[in-house]
Structure formats: C-alpha cells, structure tokens
PDB file of N, CA and C in Angstrom:
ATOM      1  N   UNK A   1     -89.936  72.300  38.633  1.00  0.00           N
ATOM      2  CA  UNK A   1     -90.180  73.128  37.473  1.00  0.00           C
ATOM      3  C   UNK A   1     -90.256  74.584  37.922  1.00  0.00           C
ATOM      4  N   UNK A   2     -89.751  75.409  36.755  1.00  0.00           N
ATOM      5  CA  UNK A   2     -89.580  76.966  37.760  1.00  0.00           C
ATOM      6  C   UNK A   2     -90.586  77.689  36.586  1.00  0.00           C
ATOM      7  N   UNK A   3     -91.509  78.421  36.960  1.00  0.00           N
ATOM      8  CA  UNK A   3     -92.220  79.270  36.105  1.00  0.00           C
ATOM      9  C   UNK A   3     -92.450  80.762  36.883  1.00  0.00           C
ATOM     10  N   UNK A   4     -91.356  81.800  36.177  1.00  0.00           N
ATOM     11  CA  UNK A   4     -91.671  83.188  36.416  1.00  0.00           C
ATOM     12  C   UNK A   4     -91.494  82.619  38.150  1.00  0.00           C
ATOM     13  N   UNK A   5     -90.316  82.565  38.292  1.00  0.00           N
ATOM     14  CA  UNK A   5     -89.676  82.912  39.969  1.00  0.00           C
ATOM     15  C   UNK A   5     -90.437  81.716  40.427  1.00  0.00           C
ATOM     16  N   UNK A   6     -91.452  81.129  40.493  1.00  0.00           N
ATOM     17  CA  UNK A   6     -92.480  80.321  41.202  1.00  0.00           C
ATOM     18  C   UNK A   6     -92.141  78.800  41.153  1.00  0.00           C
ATOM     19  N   UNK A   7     -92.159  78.207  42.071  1.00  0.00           N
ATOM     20  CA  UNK A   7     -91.885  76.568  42.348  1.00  0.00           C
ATOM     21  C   UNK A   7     -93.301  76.385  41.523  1.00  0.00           C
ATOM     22  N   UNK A   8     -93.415  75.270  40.202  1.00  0.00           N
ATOM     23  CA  UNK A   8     -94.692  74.420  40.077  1.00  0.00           C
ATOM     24  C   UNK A   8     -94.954  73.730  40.316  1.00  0.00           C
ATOM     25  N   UNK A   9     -96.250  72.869  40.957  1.00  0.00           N
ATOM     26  CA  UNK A   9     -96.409  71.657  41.042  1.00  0.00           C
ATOM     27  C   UNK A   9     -96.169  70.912  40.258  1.00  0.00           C
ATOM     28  N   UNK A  10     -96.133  69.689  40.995  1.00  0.00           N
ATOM     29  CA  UNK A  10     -96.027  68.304  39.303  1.00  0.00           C
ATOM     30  C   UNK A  10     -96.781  67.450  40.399  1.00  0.00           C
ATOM     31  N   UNK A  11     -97.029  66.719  39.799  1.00  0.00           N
ATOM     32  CA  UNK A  11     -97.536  64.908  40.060  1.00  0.00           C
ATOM     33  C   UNK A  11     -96.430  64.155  39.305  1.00  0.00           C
ATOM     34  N   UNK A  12     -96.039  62.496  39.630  1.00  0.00           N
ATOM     35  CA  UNK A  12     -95.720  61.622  39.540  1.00  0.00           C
ATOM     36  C   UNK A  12     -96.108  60.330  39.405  1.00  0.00           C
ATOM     37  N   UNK A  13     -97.067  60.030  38.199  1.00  0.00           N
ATOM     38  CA  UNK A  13     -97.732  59.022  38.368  1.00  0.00           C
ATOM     39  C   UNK A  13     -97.176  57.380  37.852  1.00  0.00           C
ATOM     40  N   UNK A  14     -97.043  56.556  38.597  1.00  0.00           N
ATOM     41  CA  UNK A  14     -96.201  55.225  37.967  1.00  0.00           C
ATOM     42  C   UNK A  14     -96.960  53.955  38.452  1.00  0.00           C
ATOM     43  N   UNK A  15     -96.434  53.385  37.769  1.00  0.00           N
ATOM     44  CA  UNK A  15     -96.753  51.511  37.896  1.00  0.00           C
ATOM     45  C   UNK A  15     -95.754  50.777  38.338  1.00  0.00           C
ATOM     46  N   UNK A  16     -96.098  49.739  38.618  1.00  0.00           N
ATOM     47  CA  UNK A  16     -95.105  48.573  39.545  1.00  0.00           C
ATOM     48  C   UNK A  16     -95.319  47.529  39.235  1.00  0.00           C
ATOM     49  N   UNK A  17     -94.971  46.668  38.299  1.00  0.00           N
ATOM     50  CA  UNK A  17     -95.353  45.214  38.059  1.00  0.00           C
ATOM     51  C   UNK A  17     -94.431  44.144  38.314  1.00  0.00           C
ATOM     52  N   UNK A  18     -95.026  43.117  39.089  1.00  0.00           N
ATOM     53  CA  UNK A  18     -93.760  42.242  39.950  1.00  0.00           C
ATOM     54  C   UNK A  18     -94.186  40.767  38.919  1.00  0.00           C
ATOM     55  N   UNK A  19     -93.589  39.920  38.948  1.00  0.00           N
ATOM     56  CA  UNK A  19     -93.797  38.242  38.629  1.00  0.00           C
ATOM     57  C   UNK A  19     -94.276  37.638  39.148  1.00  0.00           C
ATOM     58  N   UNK A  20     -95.137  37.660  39.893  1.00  0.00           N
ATOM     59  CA  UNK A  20     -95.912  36.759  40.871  1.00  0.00           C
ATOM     60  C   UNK A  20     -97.002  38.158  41.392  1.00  0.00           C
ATOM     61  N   UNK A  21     -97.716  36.845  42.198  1.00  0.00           N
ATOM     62  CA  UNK A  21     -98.847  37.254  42.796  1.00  0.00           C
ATOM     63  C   UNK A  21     -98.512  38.193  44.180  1.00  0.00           C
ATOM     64  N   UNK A  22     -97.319  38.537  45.044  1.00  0.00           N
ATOM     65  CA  UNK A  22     -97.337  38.967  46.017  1.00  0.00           C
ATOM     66  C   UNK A  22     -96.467  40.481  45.236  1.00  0.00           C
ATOM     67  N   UNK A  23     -96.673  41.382  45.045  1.00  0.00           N
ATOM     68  CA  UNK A  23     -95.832  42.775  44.726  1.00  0.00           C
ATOM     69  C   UNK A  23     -95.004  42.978  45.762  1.00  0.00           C
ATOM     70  N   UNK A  24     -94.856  42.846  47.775  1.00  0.00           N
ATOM     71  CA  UNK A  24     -93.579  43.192  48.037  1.00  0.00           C
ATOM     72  C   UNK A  24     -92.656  42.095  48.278  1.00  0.00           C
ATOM     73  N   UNK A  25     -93.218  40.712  48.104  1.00  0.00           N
ATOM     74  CA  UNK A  25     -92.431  40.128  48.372  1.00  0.00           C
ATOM     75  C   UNK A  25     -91.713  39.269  46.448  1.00  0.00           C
ATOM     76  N   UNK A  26     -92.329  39.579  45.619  1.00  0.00           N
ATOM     77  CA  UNK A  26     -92.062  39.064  44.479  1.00  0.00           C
ATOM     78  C   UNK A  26     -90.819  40.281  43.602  1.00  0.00           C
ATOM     79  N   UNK A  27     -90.132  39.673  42.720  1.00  0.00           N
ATOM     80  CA  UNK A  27     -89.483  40.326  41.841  1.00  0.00           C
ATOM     81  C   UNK A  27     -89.649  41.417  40.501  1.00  0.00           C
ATOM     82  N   UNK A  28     -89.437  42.615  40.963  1.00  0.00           N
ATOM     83  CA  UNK A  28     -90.251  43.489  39.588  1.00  0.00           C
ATOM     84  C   UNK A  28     -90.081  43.030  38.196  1.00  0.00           C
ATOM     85  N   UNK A  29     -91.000  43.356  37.401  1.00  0.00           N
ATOM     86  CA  UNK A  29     -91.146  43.193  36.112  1.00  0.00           C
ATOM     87  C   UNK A  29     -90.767  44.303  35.393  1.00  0.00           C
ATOM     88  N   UNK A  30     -91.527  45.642  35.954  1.00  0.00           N
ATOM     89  CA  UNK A  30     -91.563  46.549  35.441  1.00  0.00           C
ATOM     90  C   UNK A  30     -92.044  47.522  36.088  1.00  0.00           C
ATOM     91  N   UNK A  31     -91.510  48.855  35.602  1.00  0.00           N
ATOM     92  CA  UNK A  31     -91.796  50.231  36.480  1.00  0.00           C
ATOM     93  C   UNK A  31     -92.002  51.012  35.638  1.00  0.00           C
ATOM     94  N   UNK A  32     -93.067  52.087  35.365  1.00  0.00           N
ATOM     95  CA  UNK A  32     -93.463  53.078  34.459  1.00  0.00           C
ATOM     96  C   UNK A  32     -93.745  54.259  35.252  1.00  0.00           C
ATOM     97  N   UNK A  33     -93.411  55.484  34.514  1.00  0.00           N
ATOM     98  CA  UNK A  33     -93.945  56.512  35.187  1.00  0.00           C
ATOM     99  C   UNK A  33     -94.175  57.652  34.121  1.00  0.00           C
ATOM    100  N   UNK A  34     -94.849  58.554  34.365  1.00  0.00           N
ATOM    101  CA  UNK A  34     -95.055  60.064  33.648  1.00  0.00           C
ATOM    102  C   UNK A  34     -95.535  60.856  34.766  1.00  0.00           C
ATOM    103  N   UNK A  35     -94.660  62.075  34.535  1.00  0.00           N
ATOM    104  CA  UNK A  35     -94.850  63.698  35.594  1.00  0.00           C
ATOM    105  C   UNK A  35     -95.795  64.460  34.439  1.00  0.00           C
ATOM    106  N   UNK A  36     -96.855  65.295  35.365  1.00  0.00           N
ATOM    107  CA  UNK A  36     -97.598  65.980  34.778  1.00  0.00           C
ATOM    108  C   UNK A  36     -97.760  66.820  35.439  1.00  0.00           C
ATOM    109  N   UNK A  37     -97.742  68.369  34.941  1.00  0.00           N
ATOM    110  CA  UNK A  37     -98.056  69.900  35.531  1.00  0.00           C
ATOM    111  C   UNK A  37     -99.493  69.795  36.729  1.00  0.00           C
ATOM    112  N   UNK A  38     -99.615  70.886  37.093  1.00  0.00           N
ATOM    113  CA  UNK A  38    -101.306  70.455  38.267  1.00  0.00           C
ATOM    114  C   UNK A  38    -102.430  70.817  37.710  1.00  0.00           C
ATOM    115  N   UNK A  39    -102.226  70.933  36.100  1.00  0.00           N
ATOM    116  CA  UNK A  39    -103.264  70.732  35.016  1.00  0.00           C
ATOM    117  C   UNK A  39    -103.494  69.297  34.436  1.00  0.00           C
ATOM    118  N   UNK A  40    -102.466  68.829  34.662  1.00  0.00           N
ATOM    119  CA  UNK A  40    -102.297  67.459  34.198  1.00  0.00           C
ATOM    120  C   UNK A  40    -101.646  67.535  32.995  1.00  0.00           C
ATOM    121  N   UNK A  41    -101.850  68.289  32.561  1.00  0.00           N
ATOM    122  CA  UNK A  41    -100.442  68.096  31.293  1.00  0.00           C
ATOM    123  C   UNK A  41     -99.031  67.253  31.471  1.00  0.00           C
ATOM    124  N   UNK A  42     -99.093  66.355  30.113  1.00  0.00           N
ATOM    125  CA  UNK A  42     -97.586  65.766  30.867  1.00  0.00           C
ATOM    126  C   UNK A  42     -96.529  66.637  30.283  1.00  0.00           C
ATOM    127  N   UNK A  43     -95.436  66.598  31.183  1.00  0.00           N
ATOM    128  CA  UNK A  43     -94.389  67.112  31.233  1.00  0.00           C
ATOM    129  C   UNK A  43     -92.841  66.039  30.385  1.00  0.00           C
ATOM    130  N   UNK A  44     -92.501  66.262  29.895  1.00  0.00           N
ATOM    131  CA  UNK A  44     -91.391  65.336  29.287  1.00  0.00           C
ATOM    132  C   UNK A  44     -91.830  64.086  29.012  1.00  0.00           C
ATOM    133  N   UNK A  45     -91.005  62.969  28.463  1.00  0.00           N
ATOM    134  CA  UNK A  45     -91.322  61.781  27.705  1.00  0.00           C
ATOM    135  C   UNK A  45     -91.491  60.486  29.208  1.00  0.00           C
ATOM    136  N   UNK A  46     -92.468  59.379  29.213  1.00  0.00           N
ATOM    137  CA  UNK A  46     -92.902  58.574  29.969  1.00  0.00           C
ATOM    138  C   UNK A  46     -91.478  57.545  30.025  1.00  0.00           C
ATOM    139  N   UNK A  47     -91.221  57.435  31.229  1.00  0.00           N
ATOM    140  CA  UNK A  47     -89.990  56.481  31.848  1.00  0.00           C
ATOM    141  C   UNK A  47     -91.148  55.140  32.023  1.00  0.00           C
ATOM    142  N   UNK A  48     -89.827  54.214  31.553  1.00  0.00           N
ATOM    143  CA  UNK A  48     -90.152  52.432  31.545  1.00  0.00           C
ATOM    144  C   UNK A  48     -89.035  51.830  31.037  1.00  0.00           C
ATOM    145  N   UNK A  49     -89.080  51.035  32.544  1.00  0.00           N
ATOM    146  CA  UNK A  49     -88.459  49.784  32.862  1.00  0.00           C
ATOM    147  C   UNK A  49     -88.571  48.630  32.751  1.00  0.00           C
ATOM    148  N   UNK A  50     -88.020  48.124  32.389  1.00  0.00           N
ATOM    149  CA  UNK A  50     -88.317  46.201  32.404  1.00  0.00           C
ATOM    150  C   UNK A  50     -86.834  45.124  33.153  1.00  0.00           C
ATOM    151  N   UNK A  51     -87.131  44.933  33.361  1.00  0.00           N
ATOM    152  CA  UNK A  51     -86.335  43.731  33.656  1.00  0.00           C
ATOM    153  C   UNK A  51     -86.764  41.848  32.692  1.00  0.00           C
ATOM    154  N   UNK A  52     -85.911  40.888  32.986  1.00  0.00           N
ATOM    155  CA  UNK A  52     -86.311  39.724  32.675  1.00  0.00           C
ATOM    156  C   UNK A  52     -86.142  38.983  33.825  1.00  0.00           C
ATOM    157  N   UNK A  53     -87.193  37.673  33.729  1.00  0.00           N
ATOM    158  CA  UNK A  53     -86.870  37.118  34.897  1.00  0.00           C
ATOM    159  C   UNK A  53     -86.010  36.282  34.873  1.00  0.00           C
ATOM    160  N   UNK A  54     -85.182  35.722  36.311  1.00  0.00           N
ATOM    161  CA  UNK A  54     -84.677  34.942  36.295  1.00  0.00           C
ATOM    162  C   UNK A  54     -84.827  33.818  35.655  1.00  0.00           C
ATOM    163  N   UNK A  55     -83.607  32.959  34.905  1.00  0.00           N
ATOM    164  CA  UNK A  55     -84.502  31.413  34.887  1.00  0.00           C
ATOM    165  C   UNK A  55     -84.450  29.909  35.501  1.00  0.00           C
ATOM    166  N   UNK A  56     -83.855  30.618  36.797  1.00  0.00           N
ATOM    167  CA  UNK A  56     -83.856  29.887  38.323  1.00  0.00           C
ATOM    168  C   UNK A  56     -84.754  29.746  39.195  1.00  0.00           C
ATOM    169  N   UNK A  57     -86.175  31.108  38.771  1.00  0.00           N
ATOM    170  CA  UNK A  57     -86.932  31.515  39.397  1.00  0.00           C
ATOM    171  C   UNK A  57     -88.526  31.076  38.790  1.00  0.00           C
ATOM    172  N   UNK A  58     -89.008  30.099  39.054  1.00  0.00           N
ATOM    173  CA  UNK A  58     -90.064  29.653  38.475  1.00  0.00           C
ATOM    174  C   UNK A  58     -91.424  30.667  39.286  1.00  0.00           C
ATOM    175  N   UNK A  59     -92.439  31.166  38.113  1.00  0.00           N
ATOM    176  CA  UNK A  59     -94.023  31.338  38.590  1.00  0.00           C
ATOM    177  C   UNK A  59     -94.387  30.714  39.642  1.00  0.00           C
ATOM    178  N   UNK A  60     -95.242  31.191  40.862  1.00  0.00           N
ATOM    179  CA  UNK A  60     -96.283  30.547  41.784  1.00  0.00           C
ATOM    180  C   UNK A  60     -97.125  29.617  41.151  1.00  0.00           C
ATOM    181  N   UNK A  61     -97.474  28.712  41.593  1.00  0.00           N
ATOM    182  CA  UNK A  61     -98.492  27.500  40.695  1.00  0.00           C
ATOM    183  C   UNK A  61     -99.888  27.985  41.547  1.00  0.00           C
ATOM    184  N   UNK A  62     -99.837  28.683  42.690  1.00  0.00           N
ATOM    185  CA  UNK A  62    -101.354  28.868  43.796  1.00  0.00           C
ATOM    186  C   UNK A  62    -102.112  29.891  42.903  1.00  0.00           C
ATOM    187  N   UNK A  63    -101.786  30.330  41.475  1.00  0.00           N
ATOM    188  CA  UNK A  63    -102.598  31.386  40.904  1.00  0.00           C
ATOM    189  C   UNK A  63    -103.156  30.428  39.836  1.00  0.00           C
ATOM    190  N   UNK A  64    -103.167  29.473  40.122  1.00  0.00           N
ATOM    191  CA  UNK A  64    -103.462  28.547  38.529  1.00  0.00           C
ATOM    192  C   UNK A  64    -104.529  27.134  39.432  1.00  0.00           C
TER     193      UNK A  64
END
C-alpha cells in the first residue's frame, strides 16, 4: 500500500481448515484471509476458499 511516497504496513490474517484431525498431513477444507492497515482497519473485501472433499477419501474414525 503506498501512502504519500511511504511503504504502509499491512497484516495478513487467515485460517486453514483441513478434514481431519492432522492439518499438515490432512486435506484442506478451507482457507480465509483479511489484510488490515497497522491500525487494524481492514483493507479490501475478506478472501475464502473452499474446496469439497473427496468421495474416495473417508473421515478418521480415532476422533470419534
């Protein structure tokens, strides 16, 4: 972001949601994010992703 000649900060704040119980070894669900100024103001509209799961790919049963 450029304000009056000057680089601004931002932040990047997001989510990660996988199908199972392990997040690096499981398949994402979903990814969200929103950038906000170093006031925290957000900056432009919130990004989100989804995917579906496979249906080859059955749930862990060790969470049940």
């Amino acid at each position: 972001m450029m304000n009056d000649g000057k680089q601004q900060s931002t932040f990047l704040f997001h989510d990660y949601e996988t199908f199972g119980t392990h997040p690096a070894l499981d398949r994402p669900a979903q990814f969200a994010a929103i950038r906000t100024d170093s006031e925290f103001n957000v900056i432009g509209e919130p990004e989100v992703f989804t995917a579906s799961p496979r249906m080859t790919i059955y749930p862990s049963l060790e969470q049940y």
